[in-house]
C-alpha atoms as a PDB file:
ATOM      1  CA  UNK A   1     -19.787 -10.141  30.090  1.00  0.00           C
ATOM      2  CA  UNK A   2     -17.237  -7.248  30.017  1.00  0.00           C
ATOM      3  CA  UNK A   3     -16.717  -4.944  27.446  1.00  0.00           C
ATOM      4  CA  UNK A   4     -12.876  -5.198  28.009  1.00  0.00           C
ATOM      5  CA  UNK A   5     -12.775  -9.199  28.304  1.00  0.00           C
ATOM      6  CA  UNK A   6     -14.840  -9.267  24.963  1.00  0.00           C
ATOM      7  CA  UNK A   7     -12.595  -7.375  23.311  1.00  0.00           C
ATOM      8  CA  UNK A   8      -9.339  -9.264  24.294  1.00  0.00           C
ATOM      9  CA  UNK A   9     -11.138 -12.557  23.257  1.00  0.00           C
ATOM     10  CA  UNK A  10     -11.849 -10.637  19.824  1.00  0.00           C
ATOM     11  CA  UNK A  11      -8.281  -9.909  19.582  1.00  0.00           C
ATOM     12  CA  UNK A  12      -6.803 -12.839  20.599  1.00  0.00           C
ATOM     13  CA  UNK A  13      -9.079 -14.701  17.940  1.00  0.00           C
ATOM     14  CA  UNK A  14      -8.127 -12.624  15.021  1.00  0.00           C
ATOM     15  CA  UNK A  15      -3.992 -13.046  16.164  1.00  0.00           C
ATOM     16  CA  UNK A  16      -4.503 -16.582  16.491  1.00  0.00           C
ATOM     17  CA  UNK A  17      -6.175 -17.006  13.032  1.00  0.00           C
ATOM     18  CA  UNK A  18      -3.459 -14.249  11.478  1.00  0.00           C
ATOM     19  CA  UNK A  19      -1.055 -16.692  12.754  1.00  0.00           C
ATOM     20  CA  UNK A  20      -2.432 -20.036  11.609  1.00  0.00           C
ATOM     21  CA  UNK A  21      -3.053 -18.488   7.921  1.00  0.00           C
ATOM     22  CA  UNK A  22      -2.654 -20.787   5.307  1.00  0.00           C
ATOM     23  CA  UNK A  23       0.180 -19.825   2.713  1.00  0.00           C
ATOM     24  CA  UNK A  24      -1.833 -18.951  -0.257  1.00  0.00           C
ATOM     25  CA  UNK A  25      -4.295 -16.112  -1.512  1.00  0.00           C
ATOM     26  CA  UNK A  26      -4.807 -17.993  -5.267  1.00  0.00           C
ATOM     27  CA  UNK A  27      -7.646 -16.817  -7.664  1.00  0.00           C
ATOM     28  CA  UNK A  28      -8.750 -19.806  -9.628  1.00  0.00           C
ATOM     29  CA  UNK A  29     -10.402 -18.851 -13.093  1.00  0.00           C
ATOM     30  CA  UNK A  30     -11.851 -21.514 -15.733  1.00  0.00           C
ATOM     31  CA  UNK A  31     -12.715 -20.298 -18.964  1.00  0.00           C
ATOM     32  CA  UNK A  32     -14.686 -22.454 -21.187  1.00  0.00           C
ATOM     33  CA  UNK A  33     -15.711 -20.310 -24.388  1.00  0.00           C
ATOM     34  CA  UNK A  34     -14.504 -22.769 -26.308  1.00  0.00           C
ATOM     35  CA  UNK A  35     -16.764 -25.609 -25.449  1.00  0.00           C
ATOM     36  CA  UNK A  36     -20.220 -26.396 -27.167  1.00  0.00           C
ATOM     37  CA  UNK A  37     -23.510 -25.972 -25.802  1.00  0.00           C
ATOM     38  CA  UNK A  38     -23.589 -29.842 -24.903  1.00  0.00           C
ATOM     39  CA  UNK A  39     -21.768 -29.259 -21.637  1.00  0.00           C
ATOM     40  CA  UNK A  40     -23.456 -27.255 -18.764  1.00  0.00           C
ATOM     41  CA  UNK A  41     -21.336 -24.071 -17.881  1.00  0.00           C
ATOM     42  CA  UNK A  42     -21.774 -24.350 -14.249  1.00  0.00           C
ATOM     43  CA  UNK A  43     -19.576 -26.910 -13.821  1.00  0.00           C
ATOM     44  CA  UNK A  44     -16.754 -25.286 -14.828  1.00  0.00           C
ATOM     45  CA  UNK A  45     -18.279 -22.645 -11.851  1.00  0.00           C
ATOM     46  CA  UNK A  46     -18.210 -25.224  -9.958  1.00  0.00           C
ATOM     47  CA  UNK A  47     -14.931 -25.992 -10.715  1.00  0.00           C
ATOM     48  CA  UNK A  48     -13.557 -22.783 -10.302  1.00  0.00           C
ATOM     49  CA  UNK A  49     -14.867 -22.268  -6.230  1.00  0.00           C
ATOM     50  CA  UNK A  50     -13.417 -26.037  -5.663  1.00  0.00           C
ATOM     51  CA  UNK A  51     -10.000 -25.254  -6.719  1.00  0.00           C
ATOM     52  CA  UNK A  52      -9.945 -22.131  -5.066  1.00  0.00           C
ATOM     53  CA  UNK A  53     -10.622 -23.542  -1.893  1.00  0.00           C
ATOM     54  CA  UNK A  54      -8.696 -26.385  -2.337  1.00  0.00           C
ATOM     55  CA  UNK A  55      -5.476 -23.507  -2.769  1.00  0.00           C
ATOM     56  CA  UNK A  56      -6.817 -21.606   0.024  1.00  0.00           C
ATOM     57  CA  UNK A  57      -7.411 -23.449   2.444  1.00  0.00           C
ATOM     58  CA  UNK A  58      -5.160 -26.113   2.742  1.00  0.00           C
ATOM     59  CA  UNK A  59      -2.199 -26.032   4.857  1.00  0.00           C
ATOM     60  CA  UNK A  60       0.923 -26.444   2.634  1.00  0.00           C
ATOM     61  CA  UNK A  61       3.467 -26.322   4.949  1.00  0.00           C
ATOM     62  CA  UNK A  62       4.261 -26.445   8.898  1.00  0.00           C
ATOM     63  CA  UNK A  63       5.633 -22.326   8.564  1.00  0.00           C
ATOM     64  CA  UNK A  64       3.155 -19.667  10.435  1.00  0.00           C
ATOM     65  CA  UNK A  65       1.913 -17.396   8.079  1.00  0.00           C
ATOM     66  CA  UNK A  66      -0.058 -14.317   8.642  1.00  0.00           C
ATOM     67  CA  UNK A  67      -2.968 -13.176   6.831  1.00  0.00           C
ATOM     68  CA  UNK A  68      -0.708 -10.297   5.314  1.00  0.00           C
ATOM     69  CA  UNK A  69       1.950 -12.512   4.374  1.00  0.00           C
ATOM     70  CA  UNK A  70       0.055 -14.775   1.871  1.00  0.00           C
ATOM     71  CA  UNK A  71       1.332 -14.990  -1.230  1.00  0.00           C
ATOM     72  CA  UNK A  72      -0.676 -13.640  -4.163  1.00  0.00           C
ATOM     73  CA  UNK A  73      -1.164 -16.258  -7.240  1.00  0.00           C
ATOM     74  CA  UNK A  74      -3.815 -16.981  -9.667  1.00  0.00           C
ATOM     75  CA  UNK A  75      -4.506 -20.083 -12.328  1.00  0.00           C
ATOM     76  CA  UNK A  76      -6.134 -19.344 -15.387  1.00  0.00           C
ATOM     77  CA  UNK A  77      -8.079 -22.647 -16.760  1.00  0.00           C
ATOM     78  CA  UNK A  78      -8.866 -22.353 -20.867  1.00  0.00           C
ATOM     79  CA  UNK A  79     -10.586 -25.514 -21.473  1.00  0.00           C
ATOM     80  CA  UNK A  80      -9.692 -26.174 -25.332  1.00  0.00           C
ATOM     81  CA  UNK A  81     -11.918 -29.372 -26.182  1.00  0.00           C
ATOM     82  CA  UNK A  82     -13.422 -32.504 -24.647  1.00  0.00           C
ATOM     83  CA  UNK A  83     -11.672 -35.470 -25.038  1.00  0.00           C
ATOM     84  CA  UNK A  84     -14.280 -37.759 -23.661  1.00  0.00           C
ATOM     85  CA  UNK A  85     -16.778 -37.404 -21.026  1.00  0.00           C
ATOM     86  CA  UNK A  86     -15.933 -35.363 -18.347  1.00  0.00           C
ATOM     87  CA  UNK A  87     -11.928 -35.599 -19.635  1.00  0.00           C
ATOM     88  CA  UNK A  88     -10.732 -31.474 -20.804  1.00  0.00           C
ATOM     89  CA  UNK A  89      -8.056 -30.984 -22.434  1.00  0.00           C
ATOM     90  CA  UNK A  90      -6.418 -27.138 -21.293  1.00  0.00           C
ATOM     91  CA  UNK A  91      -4.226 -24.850 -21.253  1.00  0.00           C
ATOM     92  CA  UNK A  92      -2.839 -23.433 -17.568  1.00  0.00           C
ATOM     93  CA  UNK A  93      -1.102 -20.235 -16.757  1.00  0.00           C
ATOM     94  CA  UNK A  94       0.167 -19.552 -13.565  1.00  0.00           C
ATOM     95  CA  UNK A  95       1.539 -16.197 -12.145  1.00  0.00           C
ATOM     96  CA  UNK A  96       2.782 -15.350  -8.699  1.00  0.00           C
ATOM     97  CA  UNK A  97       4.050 -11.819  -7.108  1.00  0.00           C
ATOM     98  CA  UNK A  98       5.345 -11.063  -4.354  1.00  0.00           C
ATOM     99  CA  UNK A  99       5.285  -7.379  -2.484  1.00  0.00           C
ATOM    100  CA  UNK A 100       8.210  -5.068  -2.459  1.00  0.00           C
ATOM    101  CA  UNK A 101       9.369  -3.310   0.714  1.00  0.00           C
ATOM    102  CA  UNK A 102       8.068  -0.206   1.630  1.00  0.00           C
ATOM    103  CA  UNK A 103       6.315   0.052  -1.820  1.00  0.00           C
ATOM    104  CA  UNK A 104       2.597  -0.937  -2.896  1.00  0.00           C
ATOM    105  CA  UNK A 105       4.192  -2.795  -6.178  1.00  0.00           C
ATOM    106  CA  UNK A 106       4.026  -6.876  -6.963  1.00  0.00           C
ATOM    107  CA  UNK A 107       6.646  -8.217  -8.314  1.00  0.00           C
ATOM    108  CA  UNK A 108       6.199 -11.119 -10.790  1.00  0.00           C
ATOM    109  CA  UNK A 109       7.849 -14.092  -9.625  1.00  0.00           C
ATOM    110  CA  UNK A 110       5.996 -16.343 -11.827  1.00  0.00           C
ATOM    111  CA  UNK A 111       4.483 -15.943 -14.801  1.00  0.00           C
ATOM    112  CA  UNK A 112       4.307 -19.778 -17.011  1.00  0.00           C
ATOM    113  CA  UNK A 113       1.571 -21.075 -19.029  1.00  0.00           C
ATOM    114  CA  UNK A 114       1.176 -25.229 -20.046  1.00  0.00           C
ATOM    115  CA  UNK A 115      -0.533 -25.591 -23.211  1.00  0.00           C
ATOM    116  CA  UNK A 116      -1.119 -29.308 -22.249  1.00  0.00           C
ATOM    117  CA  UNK A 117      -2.748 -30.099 -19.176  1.00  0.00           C
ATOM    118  CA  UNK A 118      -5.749 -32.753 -19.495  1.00  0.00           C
ATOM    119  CA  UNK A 119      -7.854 -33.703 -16.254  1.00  0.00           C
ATOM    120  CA  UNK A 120     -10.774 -35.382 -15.385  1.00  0.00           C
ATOM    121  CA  UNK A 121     -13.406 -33.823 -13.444  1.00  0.00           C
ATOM    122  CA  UNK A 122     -17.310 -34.507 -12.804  1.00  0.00           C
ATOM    123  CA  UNK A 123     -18.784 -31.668 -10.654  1.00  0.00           C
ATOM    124  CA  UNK A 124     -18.935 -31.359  -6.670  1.00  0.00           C
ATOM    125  CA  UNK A 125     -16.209 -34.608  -6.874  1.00  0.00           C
ATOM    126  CA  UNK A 126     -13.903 -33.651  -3.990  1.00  0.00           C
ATOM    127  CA  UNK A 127     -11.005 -31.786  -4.589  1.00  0.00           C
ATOM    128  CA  UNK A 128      -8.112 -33.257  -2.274  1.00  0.00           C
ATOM    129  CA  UNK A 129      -4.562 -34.125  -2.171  1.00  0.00           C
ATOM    130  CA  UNK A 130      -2.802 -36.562  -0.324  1.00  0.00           C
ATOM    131  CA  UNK A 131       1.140 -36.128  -0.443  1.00  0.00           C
ATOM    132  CA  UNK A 132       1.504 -40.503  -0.088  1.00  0.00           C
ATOM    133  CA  UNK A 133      -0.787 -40.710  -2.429  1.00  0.00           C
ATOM    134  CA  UNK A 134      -0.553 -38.693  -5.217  1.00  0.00           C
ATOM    135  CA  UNK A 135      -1.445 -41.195  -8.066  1.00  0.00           C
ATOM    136  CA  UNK A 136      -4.959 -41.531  -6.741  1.00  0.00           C
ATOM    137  CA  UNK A 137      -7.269 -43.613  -8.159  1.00  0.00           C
ATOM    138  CA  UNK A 138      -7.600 -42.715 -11.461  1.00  0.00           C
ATOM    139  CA  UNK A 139      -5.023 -40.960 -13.402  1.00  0.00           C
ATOM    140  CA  UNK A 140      -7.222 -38.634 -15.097  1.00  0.00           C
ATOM    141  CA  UNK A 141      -8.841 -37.251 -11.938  1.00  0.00           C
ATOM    142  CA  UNK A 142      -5.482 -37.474  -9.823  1.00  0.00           C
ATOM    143  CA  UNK A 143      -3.914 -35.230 -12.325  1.00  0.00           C
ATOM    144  CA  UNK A 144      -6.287 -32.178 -11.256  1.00  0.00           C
ATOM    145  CA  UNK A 145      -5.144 -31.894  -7.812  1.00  0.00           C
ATOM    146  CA  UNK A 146      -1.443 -33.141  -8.751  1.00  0.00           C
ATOM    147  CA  UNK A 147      -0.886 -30.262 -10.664  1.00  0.00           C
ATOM    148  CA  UNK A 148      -1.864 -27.674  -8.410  1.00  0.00           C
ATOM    149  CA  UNK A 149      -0.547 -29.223  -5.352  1.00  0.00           C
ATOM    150  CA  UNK A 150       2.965 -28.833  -7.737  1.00  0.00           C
ATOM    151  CA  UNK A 151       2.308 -25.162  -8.373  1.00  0.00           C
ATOM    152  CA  UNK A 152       1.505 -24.698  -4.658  1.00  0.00           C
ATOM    153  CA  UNK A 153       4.743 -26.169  -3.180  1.00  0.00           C
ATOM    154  CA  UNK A 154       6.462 -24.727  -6.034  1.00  0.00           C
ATOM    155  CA  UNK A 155       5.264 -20.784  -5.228  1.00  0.00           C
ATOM    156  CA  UNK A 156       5.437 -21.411  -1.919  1.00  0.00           C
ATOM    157  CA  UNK A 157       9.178 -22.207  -2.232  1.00  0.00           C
ATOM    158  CA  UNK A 158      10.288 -19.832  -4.914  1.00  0.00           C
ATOM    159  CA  UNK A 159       8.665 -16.921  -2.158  1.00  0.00           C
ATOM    160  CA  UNK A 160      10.512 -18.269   0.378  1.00  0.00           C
ATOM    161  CA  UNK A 161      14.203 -18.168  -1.900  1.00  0.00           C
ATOM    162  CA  UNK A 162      13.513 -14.860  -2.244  1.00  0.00           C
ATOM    163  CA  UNK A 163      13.148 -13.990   1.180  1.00  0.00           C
ATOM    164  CA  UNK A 164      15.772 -16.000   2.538  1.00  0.00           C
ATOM    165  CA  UNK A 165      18.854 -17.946   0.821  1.00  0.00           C
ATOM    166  CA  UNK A 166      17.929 -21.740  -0.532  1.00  0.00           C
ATOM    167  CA  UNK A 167      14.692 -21.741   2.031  1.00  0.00           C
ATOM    168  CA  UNK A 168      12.606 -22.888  -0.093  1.00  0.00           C
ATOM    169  CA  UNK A 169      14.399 -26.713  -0.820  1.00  0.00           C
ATOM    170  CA  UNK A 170      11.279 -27.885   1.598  1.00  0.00           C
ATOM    171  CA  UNK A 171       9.060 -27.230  -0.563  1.00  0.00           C
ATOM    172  CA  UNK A 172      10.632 -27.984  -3.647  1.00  0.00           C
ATOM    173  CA  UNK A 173      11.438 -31.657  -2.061  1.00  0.00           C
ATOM    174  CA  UNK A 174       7.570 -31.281  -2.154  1.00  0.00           C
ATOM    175  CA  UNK A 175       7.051 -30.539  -5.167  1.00  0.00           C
ATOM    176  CA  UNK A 176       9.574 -33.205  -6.270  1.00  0.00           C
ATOM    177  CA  UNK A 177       7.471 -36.021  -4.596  1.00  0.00           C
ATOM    178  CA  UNK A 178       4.926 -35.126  -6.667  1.00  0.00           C
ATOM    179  CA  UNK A 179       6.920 -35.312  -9.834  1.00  0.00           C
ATOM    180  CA  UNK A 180       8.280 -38.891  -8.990  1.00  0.00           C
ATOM    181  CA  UNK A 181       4.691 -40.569  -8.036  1.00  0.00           C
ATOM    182  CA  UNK A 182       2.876 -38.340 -10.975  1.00  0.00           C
ATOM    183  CA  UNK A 183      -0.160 -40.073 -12.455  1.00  0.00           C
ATOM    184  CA  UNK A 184       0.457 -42.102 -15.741  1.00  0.00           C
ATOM    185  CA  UNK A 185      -2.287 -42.103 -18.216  1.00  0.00           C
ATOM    186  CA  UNK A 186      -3.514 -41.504 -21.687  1.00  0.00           C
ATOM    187  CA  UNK A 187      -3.361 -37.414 -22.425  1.00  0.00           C
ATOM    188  CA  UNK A 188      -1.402 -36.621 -19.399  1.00  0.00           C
ATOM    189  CA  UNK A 189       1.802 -34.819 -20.048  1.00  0.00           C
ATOM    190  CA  UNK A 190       4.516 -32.794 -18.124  1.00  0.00           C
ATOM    191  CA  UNK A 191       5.840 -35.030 -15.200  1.00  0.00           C
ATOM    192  CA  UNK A 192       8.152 -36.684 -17.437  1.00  0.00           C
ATOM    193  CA  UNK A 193      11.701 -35.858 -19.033  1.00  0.00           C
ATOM    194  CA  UNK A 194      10.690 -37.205 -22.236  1.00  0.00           C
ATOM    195  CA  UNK A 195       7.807 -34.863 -21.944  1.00  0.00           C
ATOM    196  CA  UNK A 196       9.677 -31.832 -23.285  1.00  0.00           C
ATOM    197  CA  UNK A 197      12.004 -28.891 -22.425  1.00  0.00           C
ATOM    198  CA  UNK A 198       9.648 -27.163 -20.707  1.00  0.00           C
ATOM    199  CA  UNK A 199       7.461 -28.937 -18.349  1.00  0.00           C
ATOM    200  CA  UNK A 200       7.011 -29.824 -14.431  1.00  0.00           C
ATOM    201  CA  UNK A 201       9.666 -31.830 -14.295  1.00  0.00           C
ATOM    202  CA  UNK A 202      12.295 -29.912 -16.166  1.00  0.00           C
ATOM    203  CA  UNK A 203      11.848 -27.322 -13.708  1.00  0.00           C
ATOM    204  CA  UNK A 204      11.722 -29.072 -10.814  1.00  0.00           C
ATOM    205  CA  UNK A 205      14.788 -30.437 -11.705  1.00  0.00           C
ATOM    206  CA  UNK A 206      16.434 -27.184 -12.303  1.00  0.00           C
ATOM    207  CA  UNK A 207      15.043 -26.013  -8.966  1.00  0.00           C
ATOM    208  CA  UNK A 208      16.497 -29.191  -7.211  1.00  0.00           C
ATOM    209  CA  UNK A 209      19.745 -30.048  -9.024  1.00  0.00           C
ATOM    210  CA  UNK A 210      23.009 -29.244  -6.953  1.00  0.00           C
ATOM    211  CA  UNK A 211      25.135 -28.261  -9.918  1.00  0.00           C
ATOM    212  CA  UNK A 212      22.281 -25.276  -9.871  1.00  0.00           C
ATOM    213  CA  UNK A 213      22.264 -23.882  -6.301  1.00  0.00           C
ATOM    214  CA  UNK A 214      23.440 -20.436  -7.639  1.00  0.00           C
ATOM    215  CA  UNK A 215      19.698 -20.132  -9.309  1.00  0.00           C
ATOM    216  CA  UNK A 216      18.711 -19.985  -5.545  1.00  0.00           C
ATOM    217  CA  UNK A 217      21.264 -17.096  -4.915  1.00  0.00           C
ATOM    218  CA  UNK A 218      19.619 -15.175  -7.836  1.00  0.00           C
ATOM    219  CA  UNK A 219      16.231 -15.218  -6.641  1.00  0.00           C
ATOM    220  CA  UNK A 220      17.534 -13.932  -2.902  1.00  0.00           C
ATOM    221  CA  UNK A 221      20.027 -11.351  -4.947  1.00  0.00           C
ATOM    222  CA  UNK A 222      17.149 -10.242  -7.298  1.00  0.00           C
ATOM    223  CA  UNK A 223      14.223  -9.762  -4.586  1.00  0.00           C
ATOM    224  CA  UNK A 224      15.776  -9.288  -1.332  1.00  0.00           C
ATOM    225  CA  UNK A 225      19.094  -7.780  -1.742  1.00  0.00           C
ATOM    226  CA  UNK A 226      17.381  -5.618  -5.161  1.00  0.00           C
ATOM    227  CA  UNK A 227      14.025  -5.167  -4.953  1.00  0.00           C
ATOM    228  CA  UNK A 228      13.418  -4.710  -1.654  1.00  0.00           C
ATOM    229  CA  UNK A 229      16.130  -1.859  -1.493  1.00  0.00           C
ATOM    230  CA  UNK A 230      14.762   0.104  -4.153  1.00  0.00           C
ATOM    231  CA  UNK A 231      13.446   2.446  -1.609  1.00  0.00           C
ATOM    232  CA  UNK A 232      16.321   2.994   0.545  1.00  0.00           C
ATOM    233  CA  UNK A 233      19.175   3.071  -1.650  1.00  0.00           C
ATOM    234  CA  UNK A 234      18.025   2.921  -5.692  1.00  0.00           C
ATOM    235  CA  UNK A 235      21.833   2.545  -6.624  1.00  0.00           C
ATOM    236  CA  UNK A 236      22.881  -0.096  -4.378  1.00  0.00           C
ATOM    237  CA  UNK A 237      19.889  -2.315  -5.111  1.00  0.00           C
ATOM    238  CA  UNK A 238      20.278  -1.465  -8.881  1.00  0.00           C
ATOM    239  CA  UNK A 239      23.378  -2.929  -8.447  1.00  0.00           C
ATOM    240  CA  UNK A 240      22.143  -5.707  -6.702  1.00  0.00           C
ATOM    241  CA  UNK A 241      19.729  -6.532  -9.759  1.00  0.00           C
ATOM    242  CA  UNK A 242      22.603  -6.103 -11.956  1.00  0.00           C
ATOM    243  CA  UNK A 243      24.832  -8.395  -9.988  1.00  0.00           C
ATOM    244  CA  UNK A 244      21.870 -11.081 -10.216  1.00  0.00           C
ATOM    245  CA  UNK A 245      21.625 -10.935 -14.274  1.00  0.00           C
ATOM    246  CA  UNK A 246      25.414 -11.416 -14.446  1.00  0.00           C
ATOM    247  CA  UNK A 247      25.221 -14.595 -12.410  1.00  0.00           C
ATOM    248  CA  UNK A 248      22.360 -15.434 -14.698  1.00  0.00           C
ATOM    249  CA  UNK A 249      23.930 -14.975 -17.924  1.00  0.00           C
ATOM    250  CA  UNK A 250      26.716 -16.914 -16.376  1.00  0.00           C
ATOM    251  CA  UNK A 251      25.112 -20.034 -15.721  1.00  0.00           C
ATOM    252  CA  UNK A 252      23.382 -20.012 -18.857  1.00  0.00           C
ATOM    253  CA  UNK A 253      26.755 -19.788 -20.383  1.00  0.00           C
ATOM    254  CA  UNK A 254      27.618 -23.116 -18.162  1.00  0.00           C
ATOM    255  CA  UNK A 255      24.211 -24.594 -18.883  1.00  0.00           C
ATOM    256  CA  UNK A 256      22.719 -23.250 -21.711  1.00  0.00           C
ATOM    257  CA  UNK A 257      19.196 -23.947 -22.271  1.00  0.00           C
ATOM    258  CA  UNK A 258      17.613 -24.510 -18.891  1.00  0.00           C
ATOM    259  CA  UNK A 259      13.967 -23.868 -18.564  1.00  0.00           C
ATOM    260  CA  UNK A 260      14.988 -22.251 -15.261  1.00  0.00           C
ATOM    261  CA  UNK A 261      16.119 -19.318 -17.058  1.00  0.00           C
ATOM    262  CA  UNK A 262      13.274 -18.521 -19.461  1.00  0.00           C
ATOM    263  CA  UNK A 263      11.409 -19.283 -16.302  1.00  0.00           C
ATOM    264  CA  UNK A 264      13.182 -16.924 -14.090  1.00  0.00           C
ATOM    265  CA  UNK A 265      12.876 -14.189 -16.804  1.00  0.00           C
ATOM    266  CA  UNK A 266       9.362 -14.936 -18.471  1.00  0.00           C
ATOM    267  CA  UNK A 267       7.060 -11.157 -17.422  1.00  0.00           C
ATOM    268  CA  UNK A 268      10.086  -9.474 -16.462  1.00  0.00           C
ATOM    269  CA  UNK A 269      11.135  -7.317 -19.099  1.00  0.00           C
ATOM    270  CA  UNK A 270       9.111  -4.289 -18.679  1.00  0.00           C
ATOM    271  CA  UNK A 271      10.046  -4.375 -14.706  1.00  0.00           C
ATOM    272  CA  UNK A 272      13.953  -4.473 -15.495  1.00  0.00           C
ATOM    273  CA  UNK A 273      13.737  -1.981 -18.177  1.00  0.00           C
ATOM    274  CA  UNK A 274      12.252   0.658 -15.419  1.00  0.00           C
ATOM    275  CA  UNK A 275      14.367  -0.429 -13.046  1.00  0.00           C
ATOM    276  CA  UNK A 276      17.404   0.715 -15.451  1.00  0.00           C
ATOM    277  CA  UNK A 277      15.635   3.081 -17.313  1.00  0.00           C
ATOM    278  CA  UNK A 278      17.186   5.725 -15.474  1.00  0.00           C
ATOM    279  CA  UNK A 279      20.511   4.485 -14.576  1.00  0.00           C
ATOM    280  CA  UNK A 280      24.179   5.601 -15.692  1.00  0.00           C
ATOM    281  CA  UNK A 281      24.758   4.561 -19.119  1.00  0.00           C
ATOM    282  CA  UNK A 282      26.901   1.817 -18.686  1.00  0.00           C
ATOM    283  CA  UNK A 283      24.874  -0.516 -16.442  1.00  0.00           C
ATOM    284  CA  UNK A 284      22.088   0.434 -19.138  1.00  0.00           C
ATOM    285  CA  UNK A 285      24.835  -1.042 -21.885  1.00  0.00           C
ATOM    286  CA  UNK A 286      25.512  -4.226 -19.645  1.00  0.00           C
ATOM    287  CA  UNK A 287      21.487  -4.838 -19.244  1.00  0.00           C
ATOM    288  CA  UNK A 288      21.353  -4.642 -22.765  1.00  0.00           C
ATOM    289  CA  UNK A 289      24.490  -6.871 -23.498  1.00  0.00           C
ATOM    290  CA  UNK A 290      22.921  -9.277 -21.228  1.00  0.00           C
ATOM    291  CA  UNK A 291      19.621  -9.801 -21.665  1.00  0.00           C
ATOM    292  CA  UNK A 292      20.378 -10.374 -25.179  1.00  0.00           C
ATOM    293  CA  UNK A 293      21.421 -13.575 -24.162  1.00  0.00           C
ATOM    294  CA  UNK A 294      18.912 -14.367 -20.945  1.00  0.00           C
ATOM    295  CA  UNK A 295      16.091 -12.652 -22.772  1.00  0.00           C
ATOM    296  CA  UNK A 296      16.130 -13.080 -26.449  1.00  0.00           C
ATOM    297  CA  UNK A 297      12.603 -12.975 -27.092  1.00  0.00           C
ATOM    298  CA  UNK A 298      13.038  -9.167 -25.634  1.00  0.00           C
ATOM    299  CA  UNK A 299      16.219  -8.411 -26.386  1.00  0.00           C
ATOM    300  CA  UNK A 300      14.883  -5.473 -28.896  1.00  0.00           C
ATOM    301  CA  UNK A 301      12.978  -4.227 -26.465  1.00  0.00           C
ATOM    302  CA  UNK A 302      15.867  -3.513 -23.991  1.00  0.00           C
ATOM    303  CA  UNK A 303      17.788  -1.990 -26.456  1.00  0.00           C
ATOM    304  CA  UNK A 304      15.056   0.543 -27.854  1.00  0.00           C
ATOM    305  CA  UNK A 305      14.117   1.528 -24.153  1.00  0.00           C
ATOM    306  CA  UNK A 306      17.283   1.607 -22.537  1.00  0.00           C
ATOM    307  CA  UNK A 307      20.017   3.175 -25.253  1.00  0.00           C
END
C-alpha cells in the first residue's frame, strides 16, 4: 500500500478518535491502610483500575470532546472500616481543574471531600451505570457507581459553566436524576435533604435552583472572563475576579449558608491571594473585606498576605 494513503488513514484515525474522546481524564485512588490483614489488598487494586475505567471510558454526554480537552479530576477512596462483608465504609475527596489560557496552570474547580460514603463491592463485579436505573439491584452496590456517575455529570457541568454561561444545566439535570432515584439503604447517606448541609443533594440543589442562576454567572465571570485573561490583560481580568467575589458575597448575603459557596471557594485561597497579591491597594482591601465573609475559614490568611 502507499506510503501517503497509510499515512492519511493514520491521521484520519487519530482525528476521529480526538473527536469521539470521552469527557473525562479521572485518576481513581483507594487507600486502605486502615483495614486489617483479614481482607486481601488487591481488591481494593482491583477496585481502583474498575473505577477508573468506568470514569474514562464512558461517554457522559452527546458533546465532542477532544483528547486535549478532557477534563482533569481524581477520587481519592480512604476506606475507614468494614461494616460487613464486602460493605466499606469511606471517606471521598474529589478535585477537578481546569487549564487556563495561554498558561500551563490548573485551576481548581473542585476540591470536596464526603466523610460518609459506604458501598458495597466484591472484586471484578462490573462497574456500570444505567441513567433509568440508578437504584440497581442492591442499594449497597448501586451506591458505588451512583456516586461517581454524580461527580461525573457534576464536573462535567461545572467545566462547561465556566466556559460558557449556564451550559452546564444538561448535566446538572443529570446529575439531578441521580439524586431523585438515589439508592435507599442502611449506611448510605448524602442523597437526601435530611442528610445534612453539605451533601449531594444540597449541592445539586444549589446548582439547579432558579433563585440561584447568578452562581452560574460566577463560575463564567471567575474562569472565563478572569482567569483566562490573566495573560492578556492582568488588570482587566483582576477585575473580572473581583467583580465575581462581589456577586458572591452578595448572594450569600441573600442566602446565607449555601453549600454552594463553601463549595465554590473550598482550595481557592492561595490562588486568589496571588492573583491580588500584587494589585493596587484597594482591590487588595475589598478581597480582604470580602472573603472575610465568603471565606472565613481563611479570612486570616488574606489579610496577612494581602495588607
Amino acid at each position: 500500500m502507499n506510503k501517503k494513503i497509510i499515512l492519511f488513514a493514520l491521521t484520519i484515525c487519530l482525528i476521529s478518535l480526538q473527536t469521539q474522546a470521552q469527557e473525562l481524564n479521572a485518576r481513581v485512588t483507594v487507600m486502605s491502610n486502615k483495614v486489617g490483614t483479614s481482607v486481601d489488598k488487591k481488591v481494593f487494586n482491583t477496585l481502583q483500575n474498575q473505577l477508573t475505567n468506568f470514569l474514562n471510558t464512558r461517554k457522559w454526554t452527546n458533546e465532542n470532546y477532544r483528547v486535549i480537552e478532557k477534563i482533569e479530576c481524581s477520587f481519592i477512596i480512604n476506606i475507614e472500616s468494614i461494616s460487613e462483608p464486602n460493605v466499606y465504609k469511606a471517606s471521598l475527596a474529589i478535585q477537578a481543574a481546569r487549564p487556563v489560557f495561554n498558561s500551563s496552570y490548573k485551576s481548581a474547580m473542585i476540591n470536596f471531600q464526603e466523610s460518609d460514603f459506604t458501598f458495597k463491592y466484591i472484586e471484578f463485579q462490573p462497574i456500570e451505570f444505567n441513567d433509568s436505573r440508578v437504584q440497581g439491584t442492591e442499594a449497597t452496590v448501586a451506591n458505588l457507581t451512583a456516586v461517581f456517575a454524580f461527580y461525573a455529570y457534576t464536573i462535567i457541568g461545572m467545566d462547561n459553566d465556566s466556559f460558557s454561561p449556564k451550559s452546564g444545566e444538561t448535566n446538572f439535570n443529570k446529575a439531578q436524576n441521580i439524586v431523585t432515584n438515589a439508592p435507599e439503604g442502611k449506611g448510605i447517606n448524602g442523597w437526601r435533604v435530611f442528610d445534612g448541609l453539605r451533601n449531594r443533594y444540597w449541592l445539586n440543589e444549589n446548582l439547579m435552583n432558579s433563585r440561584y442562576n447568578i452562581i452560574h454567572d460566577i463560575i463564567y465571570t471567575y474562569y472565563r472572563s478572569g482567569m483566562d485573561k490573566m495573560y492578556d490583560n492582568e488588570a482587566e481580568a483582576r477585575a473580572n475576579i473581583l467583580q465575581a467575589l462581589i456577586q458572591l458575597k452578595a448572594f450569600n448575603r441573600e442566602n446565607p449558608n449555601t453549600m454552594i459557596i463553601q463549595f465554590f471557594m473550598q482550595g481557592k485561597s492561595q490562588e486568589i491571594i496571588g492573583i491580588f497579591k500584587n494589585a493596587m491597594p484597594p482591590e487588595k482591601a475589598r478581597v480582604i473585606e470580602i472573603t472575610s465573609e465568603i471565606d472565613i475559614v481563611n479570612a486570616a490568611k488574606y489579610k496577612q498576605e494581602l495588607q
